[in-house]
PDB file of N, CA and C in Angstrom:
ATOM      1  N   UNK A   1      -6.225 -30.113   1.817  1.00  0.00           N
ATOM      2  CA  UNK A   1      -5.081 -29.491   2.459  1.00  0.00           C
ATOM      3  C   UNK A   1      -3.894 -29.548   1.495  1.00  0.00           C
ATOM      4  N   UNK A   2      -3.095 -28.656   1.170  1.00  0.00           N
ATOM      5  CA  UNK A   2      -2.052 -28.591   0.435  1.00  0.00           C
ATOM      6  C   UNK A   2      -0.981 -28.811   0.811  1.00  0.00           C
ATOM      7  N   UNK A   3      -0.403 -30.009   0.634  1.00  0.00           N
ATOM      8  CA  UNK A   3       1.165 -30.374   0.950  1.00  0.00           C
ATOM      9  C   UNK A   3       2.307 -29.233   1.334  1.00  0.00           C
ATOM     10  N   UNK A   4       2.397 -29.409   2.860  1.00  0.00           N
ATOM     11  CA  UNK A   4       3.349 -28.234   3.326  1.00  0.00           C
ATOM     12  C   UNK A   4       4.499 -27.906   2.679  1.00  0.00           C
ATOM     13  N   UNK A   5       5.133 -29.327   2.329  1.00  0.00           N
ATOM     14  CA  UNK A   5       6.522 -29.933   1.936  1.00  0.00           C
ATOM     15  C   UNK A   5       6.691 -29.249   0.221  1.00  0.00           C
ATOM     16  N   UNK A   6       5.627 -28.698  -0.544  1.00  0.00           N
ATOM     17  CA  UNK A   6       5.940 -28.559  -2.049  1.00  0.00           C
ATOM     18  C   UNK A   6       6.781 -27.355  -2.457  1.00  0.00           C
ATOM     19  N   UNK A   7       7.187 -27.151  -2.988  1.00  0.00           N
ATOM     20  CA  UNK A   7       8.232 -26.020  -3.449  1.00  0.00           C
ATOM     21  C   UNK A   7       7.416 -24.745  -3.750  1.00  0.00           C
ATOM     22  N   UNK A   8       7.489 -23.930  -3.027  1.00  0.00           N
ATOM     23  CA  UNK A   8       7.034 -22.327  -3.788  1.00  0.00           C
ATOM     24  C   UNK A   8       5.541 -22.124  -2.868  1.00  0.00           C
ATOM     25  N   UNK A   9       5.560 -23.065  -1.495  1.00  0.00           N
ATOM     26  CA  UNK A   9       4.517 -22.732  -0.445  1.00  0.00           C
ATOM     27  C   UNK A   9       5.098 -21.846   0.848  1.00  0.00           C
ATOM     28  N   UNK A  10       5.778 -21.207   0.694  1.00  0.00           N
ATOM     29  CA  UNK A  10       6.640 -21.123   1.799  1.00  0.00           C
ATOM     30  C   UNK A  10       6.142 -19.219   1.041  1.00  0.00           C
ATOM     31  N   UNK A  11       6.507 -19.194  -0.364  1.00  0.00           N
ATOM     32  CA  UNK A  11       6.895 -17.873  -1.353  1.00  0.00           C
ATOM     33  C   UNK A  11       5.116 -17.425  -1.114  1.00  0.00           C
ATOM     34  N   UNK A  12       4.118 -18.620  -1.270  1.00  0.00           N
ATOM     35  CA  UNK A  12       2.907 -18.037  -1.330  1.00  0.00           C
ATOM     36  C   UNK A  12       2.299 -17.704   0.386  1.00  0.00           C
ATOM     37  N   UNK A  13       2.582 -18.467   1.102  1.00  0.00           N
ATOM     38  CA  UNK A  13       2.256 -17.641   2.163  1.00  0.00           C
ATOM     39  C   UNK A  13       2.563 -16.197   2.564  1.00  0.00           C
ATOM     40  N   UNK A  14       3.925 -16.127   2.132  1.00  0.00           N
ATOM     41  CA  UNK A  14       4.700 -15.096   2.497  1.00  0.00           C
ATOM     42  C   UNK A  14       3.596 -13.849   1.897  1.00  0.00           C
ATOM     43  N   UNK A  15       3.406 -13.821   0.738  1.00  0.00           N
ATOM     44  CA  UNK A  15       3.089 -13.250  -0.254  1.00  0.00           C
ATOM     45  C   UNK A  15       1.262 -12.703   0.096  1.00  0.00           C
ATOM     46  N   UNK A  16       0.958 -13.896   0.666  1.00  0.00           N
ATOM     47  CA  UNK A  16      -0.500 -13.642   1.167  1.00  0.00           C
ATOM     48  C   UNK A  16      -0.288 -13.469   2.799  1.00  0.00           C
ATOM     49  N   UNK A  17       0.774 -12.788   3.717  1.00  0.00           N
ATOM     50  CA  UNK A  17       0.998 -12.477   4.418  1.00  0.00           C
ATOM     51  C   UNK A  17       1.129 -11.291   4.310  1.00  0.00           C
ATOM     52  N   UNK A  18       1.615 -10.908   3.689  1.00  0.00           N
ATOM     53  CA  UNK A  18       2.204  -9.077   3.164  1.00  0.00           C
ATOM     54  C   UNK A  18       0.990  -8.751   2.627  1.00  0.00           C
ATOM     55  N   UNK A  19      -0.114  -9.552   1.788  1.00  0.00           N
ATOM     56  CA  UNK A  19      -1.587  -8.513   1.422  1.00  0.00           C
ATOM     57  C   UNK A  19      -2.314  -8.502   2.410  1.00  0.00           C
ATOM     58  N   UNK A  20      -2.212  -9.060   3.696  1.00  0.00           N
ATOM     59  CA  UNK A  20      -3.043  -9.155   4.361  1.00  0.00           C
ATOM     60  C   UNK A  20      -3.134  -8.258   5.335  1.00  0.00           C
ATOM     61  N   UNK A  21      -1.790  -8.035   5.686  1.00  0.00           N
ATOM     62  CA  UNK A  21      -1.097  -6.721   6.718  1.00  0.00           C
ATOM     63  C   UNK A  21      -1.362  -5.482   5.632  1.00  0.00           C
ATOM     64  N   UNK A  22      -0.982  -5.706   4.395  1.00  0.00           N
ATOM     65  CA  UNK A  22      -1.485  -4.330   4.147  1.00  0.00           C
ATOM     66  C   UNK A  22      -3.191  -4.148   3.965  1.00  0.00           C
ATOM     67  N   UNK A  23      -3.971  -4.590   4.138  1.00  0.00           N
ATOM     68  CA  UNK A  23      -5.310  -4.867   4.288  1.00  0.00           C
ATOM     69  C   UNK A  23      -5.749  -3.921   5.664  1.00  0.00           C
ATOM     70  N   UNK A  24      -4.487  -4.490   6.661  1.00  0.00           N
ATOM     71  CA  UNK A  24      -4.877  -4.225   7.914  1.00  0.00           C
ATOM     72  C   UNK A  24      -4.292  -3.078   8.452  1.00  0.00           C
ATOM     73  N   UNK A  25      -3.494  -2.700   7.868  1.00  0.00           N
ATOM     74  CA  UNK A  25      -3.369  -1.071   7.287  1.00  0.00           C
ATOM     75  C   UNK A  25      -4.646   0.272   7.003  1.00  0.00           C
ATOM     76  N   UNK A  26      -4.833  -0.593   5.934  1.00  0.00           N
ATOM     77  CA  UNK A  26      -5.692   0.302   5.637  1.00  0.00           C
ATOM     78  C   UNK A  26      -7.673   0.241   6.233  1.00  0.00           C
ATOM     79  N   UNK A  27      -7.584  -1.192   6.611  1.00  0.00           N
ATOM     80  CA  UNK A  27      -8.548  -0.716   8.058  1.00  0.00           C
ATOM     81  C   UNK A  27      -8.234  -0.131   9.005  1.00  0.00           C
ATOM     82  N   UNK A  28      -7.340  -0.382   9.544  1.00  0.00           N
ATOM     83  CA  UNK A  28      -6.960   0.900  10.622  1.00  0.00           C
ATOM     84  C   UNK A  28      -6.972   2.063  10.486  1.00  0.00           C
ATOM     85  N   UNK A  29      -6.623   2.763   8.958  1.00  0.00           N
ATOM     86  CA  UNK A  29      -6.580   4.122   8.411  1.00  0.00           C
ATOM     87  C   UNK A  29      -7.962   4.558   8.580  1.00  0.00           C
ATOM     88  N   UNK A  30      -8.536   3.831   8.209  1.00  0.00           N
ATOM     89  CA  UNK A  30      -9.910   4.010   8.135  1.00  0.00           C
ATOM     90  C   UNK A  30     -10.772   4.460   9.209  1.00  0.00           C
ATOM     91  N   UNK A  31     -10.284   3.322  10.176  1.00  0.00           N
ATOM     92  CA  UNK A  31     -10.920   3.635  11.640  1.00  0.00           C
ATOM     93  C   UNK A  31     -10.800   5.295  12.085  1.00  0.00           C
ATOM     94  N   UNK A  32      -9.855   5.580  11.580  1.00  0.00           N
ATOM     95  CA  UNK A  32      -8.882   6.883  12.206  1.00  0.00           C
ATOM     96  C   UNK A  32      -9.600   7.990  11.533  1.00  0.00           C
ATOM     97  N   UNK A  33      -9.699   7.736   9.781  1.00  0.00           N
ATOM     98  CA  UNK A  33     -10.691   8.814   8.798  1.00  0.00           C
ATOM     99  C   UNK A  33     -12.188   9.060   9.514  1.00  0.00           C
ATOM    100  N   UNK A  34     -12.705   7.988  10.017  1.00  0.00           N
ATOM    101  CA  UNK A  34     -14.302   8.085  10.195  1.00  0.00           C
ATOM    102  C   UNK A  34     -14.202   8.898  11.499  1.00  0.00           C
ATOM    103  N   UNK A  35     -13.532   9.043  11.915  1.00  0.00           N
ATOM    104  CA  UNK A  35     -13.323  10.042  13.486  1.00  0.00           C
ATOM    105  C   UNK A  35     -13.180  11.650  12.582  1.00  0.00           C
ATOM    106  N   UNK A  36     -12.248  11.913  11.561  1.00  0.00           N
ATOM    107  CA  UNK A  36     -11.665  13.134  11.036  1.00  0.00           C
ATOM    108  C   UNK A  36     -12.710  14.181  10.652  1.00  0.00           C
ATOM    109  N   UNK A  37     -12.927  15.311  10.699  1.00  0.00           N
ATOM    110  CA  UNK A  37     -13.834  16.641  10.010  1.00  0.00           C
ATOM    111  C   UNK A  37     -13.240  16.546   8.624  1.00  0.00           C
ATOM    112  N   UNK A  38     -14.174  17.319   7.891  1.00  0.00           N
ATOM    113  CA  UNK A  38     -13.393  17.586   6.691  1.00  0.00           C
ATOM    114  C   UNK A  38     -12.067  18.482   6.524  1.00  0.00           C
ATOM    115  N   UNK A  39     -11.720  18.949   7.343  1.00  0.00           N
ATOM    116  CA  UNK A  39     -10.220  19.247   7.193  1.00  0.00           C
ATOM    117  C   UNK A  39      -9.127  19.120   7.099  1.00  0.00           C
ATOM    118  N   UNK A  40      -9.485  17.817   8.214  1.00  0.00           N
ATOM    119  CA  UNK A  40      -8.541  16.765   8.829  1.00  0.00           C
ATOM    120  C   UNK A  40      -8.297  15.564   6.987  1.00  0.00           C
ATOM    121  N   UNK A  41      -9.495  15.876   7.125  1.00  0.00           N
ATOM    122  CA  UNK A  41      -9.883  14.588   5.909  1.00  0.00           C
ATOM    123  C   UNK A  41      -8.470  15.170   4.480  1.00  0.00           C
ATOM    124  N   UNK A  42      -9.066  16.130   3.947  1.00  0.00           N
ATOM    125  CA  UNK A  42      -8.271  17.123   2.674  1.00  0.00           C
ATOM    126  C   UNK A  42      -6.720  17.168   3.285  1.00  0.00           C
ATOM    127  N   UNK A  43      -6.354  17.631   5.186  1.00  0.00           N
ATOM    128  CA  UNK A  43      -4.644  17.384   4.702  1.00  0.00           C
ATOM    129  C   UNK A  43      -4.578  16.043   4.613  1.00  0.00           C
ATOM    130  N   UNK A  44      -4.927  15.111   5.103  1.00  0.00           N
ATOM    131  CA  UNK A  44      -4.337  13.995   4.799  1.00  0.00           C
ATOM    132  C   UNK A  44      -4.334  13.520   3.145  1.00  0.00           C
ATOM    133  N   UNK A  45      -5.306  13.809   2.468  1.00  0.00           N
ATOM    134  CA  UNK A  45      -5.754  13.555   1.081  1.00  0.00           C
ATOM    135  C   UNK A  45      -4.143  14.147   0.051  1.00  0.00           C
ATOM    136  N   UNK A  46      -3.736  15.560   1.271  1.00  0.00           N
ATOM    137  CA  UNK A  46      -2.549  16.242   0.622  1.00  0.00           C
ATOM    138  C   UNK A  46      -1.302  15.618   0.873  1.00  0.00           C
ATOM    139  N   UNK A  47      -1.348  15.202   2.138  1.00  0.00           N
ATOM    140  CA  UNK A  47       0.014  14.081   2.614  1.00  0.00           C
ATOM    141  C   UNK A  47       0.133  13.204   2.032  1.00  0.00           C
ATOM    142  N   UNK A  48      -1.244  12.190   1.581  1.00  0.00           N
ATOM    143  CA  UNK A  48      -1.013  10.537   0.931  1.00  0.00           C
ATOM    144  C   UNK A  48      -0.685  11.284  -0.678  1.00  0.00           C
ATOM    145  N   UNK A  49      -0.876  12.392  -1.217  1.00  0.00           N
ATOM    146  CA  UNK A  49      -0.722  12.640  -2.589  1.00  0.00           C
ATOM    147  C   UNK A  49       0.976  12.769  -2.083  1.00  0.00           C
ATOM    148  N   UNK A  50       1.248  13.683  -1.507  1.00  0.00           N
ATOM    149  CA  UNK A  50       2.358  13.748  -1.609  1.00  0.00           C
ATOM    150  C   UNK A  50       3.327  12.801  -1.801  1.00  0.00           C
ATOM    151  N   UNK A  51       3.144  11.812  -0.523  1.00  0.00           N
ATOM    152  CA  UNK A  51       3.848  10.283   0.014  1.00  0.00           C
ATOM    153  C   UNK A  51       3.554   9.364  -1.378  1.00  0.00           C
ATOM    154  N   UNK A  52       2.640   9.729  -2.076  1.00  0.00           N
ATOM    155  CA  UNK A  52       2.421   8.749  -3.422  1.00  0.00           C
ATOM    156  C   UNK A  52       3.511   9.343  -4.575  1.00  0.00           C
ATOM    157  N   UNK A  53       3.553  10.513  -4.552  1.00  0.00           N
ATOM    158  CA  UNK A  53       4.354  10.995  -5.661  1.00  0.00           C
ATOM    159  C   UNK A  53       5.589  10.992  -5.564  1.00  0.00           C
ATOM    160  N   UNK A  54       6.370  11.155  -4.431  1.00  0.00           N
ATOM    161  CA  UNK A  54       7.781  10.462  -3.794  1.00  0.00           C
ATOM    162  C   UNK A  54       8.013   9.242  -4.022  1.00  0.00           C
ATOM    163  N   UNK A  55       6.802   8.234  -3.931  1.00  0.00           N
ATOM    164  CA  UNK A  55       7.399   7.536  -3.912  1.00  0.00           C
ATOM    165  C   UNK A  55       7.770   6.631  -5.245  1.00  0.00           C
ATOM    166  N   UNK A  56       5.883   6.829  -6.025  1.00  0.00           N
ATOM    167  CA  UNK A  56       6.554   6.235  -6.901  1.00  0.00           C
ATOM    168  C   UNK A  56       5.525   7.408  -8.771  1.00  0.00           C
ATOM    169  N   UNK A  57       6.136   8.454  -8.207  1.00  0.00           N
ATOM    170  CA  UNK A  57       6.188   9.335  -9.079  1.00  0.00           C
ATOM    171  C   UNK A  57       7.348   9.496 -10.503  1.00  0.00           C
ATOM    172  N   UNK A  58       8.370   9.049  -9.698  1.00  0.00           N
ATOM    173  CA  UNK A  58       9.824   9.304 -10.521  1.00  0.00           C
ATOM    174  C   UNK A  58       9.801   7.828 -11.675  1.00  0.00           C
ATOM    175  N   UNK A  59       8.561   7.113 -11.539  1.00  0.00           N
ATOM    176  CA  UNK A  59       9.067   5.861 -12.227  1.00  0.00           C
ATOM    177  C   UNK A  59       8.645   6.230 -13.972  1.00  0.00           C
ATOM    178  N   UNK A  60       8.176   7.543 -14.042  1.00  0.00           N
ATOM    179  CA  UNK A  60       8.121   7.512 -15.551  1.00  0.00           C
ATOM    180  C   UNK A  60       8.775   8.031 -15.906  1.00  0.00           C
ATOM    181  N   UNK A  61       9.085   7.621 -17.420  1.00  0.00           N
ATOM    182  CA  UNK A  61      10.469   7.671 -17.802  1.00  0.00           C
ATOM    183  C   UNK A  61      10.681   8.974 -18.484  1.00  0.00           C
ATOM    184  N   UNK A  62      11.651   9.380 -18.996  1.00  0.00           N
ATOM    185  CA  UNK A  62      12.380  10.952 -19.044  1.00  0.00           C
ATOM    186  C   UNK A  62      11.919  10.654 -20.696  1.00  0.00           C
ATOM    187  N   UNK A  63      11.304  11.517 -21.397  1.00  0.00           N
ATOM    188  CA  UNK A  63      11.245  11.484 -22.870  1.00  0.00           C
ATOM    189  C   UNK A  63      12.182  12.340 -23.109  1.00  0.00           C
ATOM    190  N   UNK A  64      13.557  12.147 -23.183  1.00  0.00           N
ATOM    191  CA  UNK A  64      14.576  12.510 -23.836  1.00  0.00           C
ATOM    192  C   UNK A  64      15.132  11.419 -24.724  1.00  0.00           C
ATOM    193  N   UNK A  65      15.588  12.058 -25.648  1.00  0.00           N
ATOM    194  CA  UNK A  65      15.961  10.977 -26.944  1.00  0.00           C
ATOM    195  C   UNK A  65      18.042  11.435 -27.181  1.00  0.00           C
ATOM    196  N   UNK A  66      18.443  10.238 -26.634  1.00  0.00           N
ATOM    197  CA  UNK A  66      20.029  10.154 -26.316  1.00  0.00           C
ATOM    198  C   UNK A  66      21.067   9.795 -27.830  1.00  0.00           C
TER     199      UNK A  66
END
């Protein structure tokens, strides 16, 4: 058992709290896909592209030289 009281157990739960919910995310997504036709399947394939490129599309950097 790992000493409740140690410094930086508080940061790792947290941390393996947030992968775990997102885990449970994406079983649930899942549940929802295995119900979908292929139609259903492709917009969503077009929504999560989209929602991916919003969000973290903009993080590469501008090759302009200043």
């Amino acid at each position: 058992m790992t000493d409740q009281t140690r410094w930086g157990i508080h940061e790792v739960q947290t941390r393996n709290k947030a992968i775990k919910y997102q885990k449970d995310l994406v079983s649930r997504a899942m549940e929802s896909v295995v119900k979908m036709d292929e139609s259903g399947i492709t917009d969503l394939m077009i929504q999560i592209e989209a929602e991916y490129e919003r969000k973290y599309g903009e993080n590469v950097s501008n090759k302009v030289v200043l």
